[in-house]
C-alpha atoms as a PDB file:
ATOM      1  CA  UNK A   1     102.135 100.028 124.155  1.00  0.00           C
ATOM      2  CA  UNK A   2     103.245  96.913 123.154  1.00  0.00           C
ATOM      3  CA  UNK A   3     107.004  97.695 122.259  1.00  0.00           C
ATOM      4  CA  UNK A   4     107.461  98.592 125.814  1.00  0.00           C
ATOM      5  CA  UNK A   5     105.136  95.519 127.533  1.00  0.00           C
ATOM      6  CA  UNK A   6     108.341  94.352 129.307  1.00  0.00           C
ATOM      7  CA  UNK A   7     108.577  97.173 132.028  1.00  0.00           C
ATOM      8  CA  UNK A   8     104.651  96.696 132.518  1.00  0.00           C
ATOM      9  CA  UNK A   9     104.327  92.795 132.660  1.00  0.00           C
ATOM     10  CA  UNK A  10     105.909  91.612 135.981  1.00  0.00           C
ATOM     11  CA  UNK A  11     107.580  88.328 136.100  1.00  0.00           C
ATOM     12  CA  UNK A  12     108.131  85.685 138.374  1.00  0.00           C
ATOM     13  CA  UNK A  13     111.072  86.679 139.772  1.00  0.00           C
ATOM     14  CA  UNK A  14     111.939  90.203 140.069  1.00  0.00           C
ATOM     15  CA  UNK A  15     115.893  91.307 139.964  1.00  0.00           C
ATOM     16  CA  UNK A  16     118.749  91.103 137.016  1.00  0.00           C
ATOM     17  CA  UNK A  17     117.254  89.196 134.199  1.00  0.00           C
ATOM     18  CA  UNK A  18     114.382  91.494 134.170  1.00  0.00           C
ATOM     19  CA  UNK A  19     116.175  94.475 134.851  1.00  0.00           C
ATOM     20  CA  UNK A  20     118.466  93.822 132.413  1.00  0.00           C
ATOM     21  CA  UNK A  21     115.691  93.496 129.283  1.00  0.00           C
ATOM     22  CA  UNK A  22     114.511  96.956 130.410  1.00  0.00           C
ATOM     23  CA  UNK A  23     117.718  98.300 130.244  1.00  0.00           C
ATOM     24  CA  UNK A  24     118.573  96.875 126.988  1.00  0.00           C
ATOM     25  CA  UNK A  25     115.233  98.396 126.246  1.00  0.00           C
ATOM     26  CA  UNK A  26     115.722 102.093 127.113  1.00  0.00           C
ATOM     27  CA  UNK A  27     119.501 101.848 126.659  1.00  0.00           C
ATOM     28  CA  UNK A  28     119.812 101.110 123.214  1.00  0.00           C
ATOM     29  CA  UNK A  29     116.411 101.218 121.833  1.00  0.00           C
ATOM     30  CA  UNK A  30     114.982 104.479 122.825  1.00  0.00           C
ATOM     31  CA  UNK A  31     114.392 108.021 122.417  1.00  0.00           C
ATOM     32  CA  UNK A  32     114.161 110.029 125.476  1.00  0.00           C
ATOM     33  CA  UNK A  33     112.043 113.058 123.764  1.00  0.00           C
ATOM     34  CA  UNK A  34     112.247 116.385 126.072  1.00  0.00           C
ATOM     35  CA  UNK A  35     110.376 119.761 124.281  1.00  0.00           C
ATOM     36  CA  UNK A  36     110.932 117.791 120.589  1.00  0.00           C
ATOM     37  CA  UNK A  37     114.550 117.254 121.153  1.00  0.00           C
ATOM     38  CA  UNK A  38     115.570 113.222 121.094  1.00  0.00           C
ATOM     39  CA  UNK A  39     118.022 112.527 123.867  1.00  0.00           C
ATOM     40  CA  UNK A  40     119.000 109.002 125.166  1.00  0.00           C
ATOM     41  CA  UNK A  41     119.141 107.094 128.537  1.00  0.00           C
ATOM     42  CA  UNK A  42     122.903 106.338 129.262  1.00  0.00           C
ATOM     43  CA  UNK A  43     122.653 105.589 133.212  1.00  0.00           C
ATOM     44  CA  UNK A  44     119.823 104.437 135.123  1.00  0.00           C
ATOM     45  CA  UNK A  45     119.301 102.745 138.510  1.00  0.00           C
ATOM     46  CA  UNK A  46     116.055 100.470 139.451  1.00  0.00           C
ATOM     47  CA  UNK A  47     114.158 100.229 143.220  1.00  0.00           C
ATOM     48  CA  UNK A  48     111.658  97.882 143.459  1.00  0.00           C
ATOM     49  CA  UNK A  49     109.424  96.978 146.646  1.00  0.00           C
ATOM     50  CA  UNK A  50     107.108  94.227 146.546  1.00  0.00           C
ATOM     51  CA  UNK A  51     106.382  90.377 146.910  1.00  0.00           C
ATOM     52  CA  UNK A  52     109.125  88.612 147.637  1.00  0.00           C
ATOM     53  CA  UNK A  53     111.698  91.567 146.291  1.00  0.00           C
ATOM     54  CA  UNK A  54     111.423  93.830 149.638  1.00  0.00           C
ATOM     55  CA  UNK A  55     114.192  96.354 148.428  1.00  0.00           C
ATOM     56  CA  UNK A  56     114.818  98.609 151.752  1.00  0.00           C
ATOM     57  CA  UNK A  57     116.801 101.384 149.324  1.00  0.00           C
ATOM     58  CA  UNK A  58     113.531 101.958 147.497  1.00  0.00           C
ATOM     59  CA  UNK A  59     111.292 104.943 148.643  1.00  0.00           C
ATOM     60  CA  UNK A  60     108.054 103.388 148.050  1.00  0.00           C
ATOM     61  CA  UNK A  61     105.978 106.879 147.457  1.00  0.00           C
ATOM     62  CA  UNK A  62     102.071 106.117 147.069  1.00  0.00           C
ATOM     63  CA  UNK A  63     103.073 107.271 143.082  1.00  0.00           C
ATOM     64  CA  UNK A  64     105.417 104.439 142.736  1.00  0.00           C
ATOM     65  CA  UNK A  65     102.743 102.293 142.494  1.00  0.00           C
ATOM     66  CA  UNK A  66     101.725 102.855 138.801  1.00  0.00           C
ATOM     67  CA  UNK A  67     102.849 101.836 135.907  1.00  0.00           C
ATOM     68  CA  UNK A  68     104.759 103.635 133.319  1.00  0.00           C
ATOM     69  CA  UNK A  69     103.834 107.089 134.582  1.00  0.00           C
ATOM     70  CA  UNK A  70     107.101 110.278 135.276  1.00  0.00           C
ATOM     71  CA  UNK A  71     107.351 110.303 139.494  1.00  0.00           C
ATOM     72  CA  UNK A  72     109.612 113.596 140.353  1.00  0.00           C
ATOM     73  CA  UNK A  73     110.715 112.505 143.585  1.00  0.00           C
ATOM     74  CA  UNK A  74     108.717 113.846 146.868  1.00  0.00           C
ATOM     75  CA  UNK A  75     109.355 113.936 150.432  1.00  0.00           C
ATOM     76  CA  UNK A  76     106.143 113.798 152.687  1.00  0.00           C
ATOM     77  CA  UNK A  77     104.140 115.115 149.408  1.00  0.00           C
ATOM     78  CA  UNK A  78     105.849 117.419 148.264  1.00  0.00           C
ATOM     79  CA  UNK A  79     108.231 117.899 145.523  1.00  0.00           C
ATOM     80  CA  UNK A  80     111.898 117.568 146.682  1.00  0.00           C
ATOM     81  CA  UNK A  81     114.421 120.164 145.407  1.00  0.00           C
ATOM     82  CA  UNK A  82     118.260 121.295 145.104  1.00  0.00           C
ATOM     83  CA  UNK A  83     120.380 118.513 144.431  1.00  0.00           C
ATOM     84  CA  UNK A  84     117.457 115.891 145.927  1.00  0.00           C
ATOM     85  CA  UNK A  85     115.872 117.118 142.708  1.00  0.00           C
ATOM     86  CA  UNK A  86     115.432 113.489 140.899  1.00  0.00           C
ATOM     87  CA  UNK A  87     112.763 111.630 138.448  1.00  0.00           C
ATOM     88  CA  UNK A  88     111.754 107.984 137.990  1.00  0.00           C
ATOM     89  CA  UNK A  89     109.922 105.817 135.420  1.00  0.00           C
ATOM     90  CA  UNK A  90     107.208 103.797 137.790  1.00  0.00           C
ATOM     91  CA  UNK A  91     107.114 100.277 136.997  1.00  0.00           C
ATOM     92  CA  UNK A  92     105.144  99.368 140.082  1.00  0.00           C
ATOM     93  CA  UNK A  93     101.565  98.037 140.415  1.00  0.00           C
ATOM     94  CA  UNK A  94      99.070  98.252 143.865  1.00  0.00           C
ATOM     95  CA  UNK A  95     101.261  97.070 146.804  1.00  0.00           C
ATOM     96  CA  UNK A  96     104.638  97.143 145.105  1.00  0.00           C
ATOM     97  CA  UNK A  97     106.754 100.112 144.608  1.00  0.00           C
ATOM     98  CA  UNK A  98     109.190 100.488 141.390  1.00  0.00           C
ATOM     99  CA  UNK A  99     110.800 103.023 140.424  1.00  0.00           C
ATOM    100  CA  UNK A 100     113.785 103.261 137.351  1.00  0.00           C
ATOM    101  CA  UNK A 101     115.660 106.245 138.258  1.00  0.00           C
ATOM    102  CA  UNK A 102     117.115 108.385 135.496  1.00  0.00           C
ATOM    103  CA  UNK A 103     120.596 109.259 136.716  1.00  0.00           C
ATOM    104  CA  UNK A 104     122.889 110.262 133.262  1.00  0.00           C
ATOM    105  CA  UNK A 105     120.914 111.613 129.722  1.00  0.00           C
ATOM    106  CA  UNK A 106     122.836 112.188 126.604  1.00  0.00           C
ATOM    107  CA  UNK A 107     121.515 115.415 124.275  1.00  0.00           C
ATOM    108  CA  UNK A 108     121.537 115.128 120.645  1.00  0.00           C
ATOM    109  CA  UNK A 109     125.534 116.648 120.354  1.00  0.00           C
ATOM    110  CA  UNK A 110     126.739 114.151 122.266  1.00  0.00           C
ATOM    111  CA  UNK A 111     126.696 116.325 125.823  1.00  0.00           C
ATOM    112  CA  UNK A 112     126.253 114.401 129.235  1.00  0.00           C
ATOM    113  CA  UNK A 113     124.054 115.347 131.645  1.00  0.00           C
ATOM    114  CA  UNK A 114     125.426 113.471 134.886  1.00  0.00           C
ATOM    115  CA  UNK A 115     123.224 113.637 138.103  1.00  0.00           C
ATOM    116  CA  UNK A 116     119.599 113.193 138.863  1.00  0.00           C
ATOM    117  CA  UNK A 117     119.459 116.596 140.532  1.00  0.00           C
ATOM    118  CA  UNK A 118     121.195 117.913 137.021  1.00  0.00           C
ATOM    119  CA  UNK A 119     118.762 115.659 134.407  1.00  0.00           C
ATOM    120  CA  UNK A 120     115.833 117.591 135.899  1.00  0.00           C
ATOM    121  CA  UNK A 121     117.455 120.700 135.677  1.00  0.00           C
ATOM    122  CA  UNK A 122     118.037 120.002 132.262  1.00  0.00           C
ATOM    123  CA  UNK A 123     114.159 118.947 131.439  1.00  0.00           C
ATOM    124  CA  UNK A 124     113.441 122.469 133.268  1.00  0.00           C
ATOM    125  CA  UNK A 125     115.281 124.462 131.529  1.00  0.00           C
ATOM    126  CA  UNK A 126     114.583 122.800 128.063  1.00  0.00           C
ATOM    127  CA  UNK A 127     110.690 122.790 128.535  1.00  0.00           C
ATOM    128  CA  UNK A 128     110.815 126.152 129.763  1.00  0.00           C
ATOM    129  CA  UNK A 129     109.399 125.517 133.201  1.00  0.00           C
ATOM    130  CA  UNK A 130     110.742 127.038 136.189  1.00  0.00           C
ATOM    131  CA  UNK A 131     109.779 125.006 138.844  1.00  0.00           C
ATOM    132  CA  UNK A 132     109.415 120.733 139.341  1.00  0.00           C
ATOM    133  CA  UNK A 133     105.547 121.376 139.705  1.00  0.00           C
ATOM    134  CA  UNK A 134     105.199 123.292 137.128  1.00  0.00           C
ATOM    135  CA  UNK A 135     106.722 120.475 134.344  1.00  0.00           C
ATOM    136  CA  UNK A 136     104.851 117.342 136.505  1.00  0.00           C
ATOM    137  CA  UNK A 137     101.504 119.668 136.371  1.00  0.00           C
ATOM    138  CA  UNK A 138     101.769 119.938 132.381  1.00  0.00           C
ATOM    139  CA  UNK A 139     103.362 116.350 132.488  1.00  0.00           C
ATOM    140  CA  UNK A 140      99.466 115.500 134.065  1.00  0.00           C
ATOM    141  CA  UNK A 141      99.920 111.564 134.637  1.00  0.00           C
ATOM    142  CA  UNK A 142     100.471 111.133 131.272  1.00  0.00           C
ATOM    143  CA  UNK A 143     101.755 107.125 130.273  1.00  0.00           C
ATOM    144  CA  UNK A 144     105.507 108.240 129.592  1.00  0.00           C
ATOM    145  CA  UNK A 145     105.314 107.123 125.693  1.00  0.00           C
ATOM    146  CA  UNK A 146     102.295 109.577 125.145  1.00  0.00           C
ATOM    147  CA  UNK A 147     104.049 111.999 122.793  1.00  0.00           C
ATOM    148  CA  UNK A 148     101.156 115.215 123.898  1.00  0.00           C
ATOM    149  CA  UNK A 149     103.404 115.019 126.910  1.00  0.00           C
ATOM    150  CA  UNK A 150     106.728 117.981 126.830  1.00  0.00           C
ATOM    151  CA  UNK A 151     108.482 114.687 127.683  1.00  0.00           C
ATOM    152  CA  UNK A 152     107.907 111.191 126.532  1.00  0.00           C
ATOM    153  CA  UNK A 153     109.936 108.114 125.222  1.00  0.00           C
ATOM    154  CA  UNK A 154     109.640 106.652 121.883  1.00  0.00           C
ATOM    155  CA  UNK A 155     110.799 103.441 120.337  1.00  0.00           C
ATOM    156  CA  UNK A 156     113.854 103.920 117.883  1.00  0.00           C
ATOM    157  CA  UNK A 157     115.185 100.354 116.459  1.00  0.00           C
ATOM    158  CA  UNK A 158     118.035 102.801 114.846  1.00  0.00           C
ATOM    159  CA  UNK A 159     120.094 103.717 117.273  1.00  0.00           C
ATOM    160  CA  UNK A 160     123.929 102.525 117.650  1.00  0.00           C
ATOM    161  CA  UNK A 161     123.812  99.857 120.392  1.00  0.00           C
ATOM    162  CA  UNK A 162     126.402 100.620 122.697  1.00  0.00           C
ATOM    163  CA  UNK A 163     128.252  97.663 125.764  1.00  0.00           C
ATOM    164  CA  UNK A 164     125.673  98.063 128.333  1.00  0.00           C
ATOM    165  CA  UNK A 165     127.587  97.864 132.137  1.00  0.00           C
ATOM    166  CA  UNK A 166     125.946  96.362 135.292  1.00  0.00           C
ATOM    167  CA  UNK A 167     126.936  98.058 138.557  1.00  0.00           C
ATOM    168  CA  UNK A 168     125.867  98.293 141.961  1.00  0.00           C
ATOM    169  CA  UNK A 169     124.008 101.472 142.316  1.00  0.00           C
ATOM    170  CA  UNK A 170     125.091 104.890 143.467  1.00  0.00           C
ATOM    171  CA  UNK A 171     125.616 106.644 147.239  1.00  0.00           C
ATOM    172  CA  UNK A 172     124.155 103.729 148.883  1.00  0.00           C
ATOM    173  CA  UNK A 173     125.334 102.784 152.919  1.00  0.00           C
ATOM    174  CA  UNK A 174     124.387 100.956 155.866  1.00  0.00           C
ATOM    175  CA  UNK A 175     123.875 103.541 157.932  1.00  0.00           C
ATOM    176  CA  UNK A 176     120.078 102.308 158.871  1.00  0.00           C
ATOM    177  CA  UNK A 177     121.204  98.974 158.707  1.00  0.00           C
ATOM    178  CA  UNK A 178     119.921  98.762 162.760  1.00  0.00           C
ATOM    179  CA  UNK A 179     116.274  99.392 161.189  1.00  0.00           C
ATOM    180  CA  UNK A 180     116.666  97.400 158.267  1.00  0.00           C
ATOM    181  CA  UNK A 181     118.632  94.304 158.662  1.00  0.00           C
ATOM    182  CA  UNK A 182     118.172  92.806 155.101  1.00  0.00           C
ATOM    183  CA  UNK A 183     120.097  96.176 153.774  1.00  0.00           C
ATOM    184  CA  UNK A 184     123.594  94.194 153.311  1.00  0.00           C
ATOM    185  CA  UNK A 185     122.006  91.730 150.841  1.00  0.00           C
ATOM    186  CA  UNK A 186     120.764  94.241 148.521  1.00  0.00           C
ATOM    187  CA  UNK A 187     123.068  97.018 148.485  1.00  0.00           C
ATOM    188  CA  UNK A 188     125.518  96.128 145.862  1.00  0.00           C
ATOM    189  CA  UNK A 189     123.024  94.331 143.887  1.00  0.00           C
ATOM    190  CA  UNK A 190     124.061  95.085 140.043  1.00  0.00           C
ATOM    191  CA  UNK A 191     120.798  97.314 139.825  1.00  0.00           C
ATOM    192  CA  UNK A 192     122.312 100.234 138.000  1.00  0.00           C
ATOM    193  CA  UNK A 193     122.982 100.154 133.980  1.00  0.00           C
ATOM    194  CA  UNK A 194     125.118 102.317 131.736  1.00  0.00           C
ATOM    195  CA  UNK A 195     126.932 102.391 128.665  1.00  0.00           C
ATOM    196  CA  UNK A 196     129.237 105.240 129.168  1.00  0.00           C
ATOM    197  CA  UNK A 197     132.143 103.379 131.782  1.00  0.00           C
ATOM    198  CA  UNK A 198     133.832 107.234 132.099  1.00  0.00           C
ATOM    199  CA  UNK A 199     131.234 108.707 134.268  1.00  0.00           C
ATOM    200  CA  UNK A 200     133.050 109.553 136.934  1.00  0.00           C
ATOM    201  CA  UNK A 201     129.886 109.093 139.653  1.00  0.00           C
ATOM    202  CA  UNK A 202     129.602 105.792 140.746  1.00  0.00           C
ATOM    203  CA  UNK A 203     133.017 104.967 138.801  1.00  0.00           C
ATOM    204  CA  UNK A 204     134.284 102.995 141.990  1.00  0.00           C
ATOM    205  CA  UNK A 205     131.107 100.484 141.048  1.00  0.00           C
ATOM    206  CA  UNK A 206     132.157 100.703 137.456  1.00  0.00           C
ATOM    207  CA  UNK A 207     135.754  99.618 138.157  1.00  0.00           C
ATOM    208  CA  UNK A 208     134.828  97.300 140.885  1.00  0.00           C
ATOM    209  CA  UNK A 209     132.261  95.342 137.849  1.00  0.00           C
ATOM    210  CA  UNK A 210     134.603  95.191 135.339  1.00  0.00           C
ATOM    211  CA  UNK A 211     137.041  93.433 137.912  1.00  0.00           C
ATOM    212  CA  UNK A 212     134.246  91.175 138.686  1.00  0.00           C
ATOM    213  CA  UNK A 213     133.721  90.346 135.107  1.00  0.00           C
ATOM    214  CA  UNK A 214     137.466  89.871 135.093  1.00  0.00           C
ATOM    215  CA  UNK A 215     139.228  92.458 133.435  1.00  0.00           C
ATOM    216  CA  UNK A 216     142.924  93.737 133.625  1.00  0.00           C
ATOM    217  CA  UNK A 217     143.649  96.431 135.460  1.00  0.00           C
ATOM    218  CA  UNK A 218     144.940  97.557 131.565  1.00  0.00           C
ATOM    219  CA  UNK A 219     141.869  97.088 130.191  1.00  0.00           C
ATOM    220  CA  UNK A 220     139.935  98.571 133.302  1.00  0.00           C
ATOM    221  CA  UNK A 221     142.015 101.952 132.877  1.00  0.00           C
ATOM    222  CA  UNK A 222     141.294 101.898 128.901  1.00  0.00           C
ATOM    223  CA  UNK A 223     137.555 101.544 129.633  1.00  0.00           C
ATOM    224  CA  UNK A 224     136.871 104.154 132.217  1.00  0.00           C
ATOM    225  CA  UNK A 225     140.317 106.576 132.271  1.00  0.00           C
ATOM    226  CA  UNK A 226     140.929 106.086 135.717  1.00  0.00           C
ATOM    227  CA  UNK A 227     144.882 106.114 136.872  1.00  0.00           C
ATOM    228  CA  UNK A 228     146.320 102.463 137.261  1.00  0.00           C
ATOM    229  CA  UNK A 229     147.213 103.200 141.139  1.00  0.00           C
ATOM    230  CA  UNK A 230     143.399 104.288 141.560  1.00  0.00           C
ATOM    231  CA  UNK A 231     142.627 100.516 140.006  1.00  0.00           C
ATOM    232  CA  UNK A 232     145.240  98.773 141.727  1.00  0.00           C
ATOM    233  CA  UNK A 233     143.773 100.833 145.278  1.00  0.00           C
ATOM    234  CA  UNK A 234     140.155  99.567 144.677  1.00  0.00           C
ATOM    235  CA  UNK A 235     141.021  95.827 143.332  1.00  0.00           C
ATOM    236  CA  UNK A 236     143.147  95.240 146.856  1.00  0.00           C
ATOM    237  CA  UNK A 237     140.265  97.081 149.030  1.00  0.00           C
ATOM    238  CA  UNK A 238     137.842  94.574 147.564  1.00  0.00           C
ATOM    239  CA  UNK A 239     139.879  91.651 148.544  1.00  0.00           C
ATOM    240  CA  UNK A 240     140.497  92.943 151.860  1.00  0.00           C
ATOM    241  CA  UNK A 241     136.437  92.832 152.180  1.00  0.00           C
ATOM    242  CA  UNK A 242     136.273  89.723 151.353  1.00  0.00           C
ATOM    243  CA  UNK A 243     138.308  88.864 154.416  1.00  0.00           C
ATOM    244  CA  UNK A 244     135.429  90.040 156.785  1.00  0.00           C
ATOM    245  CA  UNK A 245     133.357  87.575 158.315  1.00  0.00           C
ATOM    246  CA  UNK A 246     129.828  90.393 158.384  1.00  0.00           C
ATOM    247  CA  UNK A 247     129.417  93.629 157.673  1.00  0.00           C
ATOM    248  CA  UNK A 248     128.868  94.932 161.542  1.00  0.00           C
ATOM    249  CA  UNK A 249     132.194  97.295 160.416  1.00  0.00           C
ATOM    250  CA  UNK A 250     129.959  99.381 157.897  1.00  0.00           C
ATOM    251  CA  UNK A 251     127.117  99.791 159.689  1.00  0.00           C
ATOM    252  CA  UNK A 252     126.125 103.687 160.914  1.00  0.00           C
ATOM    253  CA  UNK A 253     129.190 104.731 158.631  1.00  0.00           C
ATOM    254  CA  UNK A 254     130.010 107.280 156.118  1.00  0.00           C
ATOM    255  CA  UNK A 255     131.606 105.721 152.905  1.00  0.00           C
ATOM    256  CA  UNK A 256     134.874 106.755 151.269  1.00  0.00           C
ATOM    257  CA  UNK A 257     135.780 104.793 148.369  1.00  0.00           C
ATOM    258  CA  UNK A 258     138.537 102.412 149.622  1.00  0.00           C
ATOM    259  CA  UNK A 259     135.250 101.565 151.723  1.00  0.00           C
ATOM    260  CA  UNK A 260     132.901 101.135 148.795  1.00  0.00           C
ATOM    261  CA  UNK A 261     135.351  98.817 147.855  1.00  0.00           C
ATOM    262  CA  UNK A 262     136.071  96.891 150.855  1.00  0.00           C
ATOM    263  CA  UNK A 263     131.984  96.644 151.216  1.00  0.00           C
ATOM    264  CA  UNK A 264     131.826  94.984 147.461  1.00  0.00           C
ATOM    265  CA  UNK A 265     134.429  92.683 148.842  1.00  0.00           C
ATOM    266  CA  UNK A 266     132.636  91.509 151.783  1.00  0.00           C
ATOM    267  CA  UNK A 267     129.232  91.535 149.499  1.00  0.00           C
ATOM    268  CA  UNK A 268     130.600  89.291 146.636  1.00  0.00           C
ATOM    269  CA  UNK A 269     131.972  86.785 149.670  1.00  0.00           C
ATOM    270  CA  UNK A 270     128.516  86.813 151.422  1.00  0.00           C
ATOM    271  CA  UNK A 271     125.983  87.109 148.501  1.00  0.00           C
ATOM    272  CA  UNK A 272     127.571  86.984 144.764  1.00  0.00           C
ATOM    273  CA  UNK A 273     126.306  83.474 144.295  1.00  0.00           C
ATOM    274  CA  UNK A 274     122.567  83.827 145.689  1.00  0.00           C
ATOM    275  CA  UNK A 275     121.792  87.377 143.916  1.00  0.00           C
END
């Protein structure tokens, strides 16, 4: 379909620019259609693996190499479930993996659905299907705008076009960083969009691009609610990152927050003007 040839045509350079004209796409331009009811797209996160663009974070199932096409997430073939529930749009083609994962959906009143695990529950529950394989088997590899599918997208110019905010992405460490040593450069790559700054997973990113952008702590507490001292905690963590010389300190470690924000520090020092 022509109206969404940008998240099947691959271009030179994979990373921002493109991500950021899919996002615009799907964001603000399009109907997320589950059992006949329109919702929309308000967070998403995007994996690729391929070429030059060797993402380590990205899972690279066999399925993430089509284009276009619902992936429920898998583990060793088969479907994964509890709160690993998750689905992607594939944007990936043979030998490189992509995958747009649909983290936050909004319903028609205006409800959030927050959480991959909790989006699919959602699509279960509203297509009637009680189990992952049961949706993917009536899904059948249908293209994801073909509208005989329970769900499918479909183009609305119409919709209110809401500030669209790039983040790193979500629950991301360095724990395998001993395995894959080019994990630092892309972990707080801005790969995750939004346009709701509240949502309170992943709001440490949130805050943490809006100081980047260079935004009061004022006008970071109107945009996403969070207490001044939380602000304040995070924008002083971040320059204490950007203090270390490598990032030997997170590797094998659990994140807390003042972490996630120490880690964006030492990122922005190390990569902000090459990514």
């Amino acid at each position: 379909m022509d109206t969404f040839s940008v998240l099947t045509t691959e271009p030179q350079t994979v990373g921002v620019e493109w991500f950021a004209e899919i996002s615009d796409l799907l964001l603000n331009k399009t109907e997320f259609v589950v059992a006949g009811i329109p919702h929309r797209f308000t967070e998403i996160e995007y994996y690729y693996f391929g070429g030059e663009h060797k993402d380590p974070f990205a899972h690279c199932d066999p399925l993430q190499q089509t284009t276009a096409k619902w992936y429920f997430h898998r583990e060793s073939g088969s479907y994964r479930g509890g709160s690993f529930k998750g689905l992607d749009i594939s944007f990936g083609s043979e030998g490189m993996f992509g995958g747009i994962l649909i983290r936050t959906i909004e319903d028609p009143d205006g409800n959030e659905i927050n959480g991959c695990s909790l989006c699919v529950d959602h699509l279960l529950k509203t297509t009637g299907h009680a189990k992952v394989a049961d949706l993917d088997g009536e899904v059948a590899e249908r293209l994801i705008w073909d509208e005989s599918s329970p769900i499918h997208i479909r183009h609305n110019d119409a919709l209110t076009a809401k500030e669209i905010i790039p983040t790193a992405r979500v629950g991301l460490t360095l724990k395998r960083m001993g395995k894959h040593p080019d994990m630092p450069a892309f972990i707080m790559r801005d790969y995750r969009y939004l346009t709701i700054p509240k949502i309170k997973k992943g709001k440490v990113h949130t805050i943490i691009a809006y100081h980047k952008q260079g935004l009061s702590a004022e006008e970071i507490k109107q945009k996403t609610r969070s207490p001044q001292r939380t602000i304040n905690g995070y924008i002083d963590a971040f320059d204490e990152g950007q203090q270390l010389e490598d990032f030997q300190s997170y590797k094998g470690q659990s994140l807390k927050s003042a972490d996630v924000c120490r880690l964006h520090g030492t990122w922005h020092r190390h990569f902000a003007t090459t990514s």
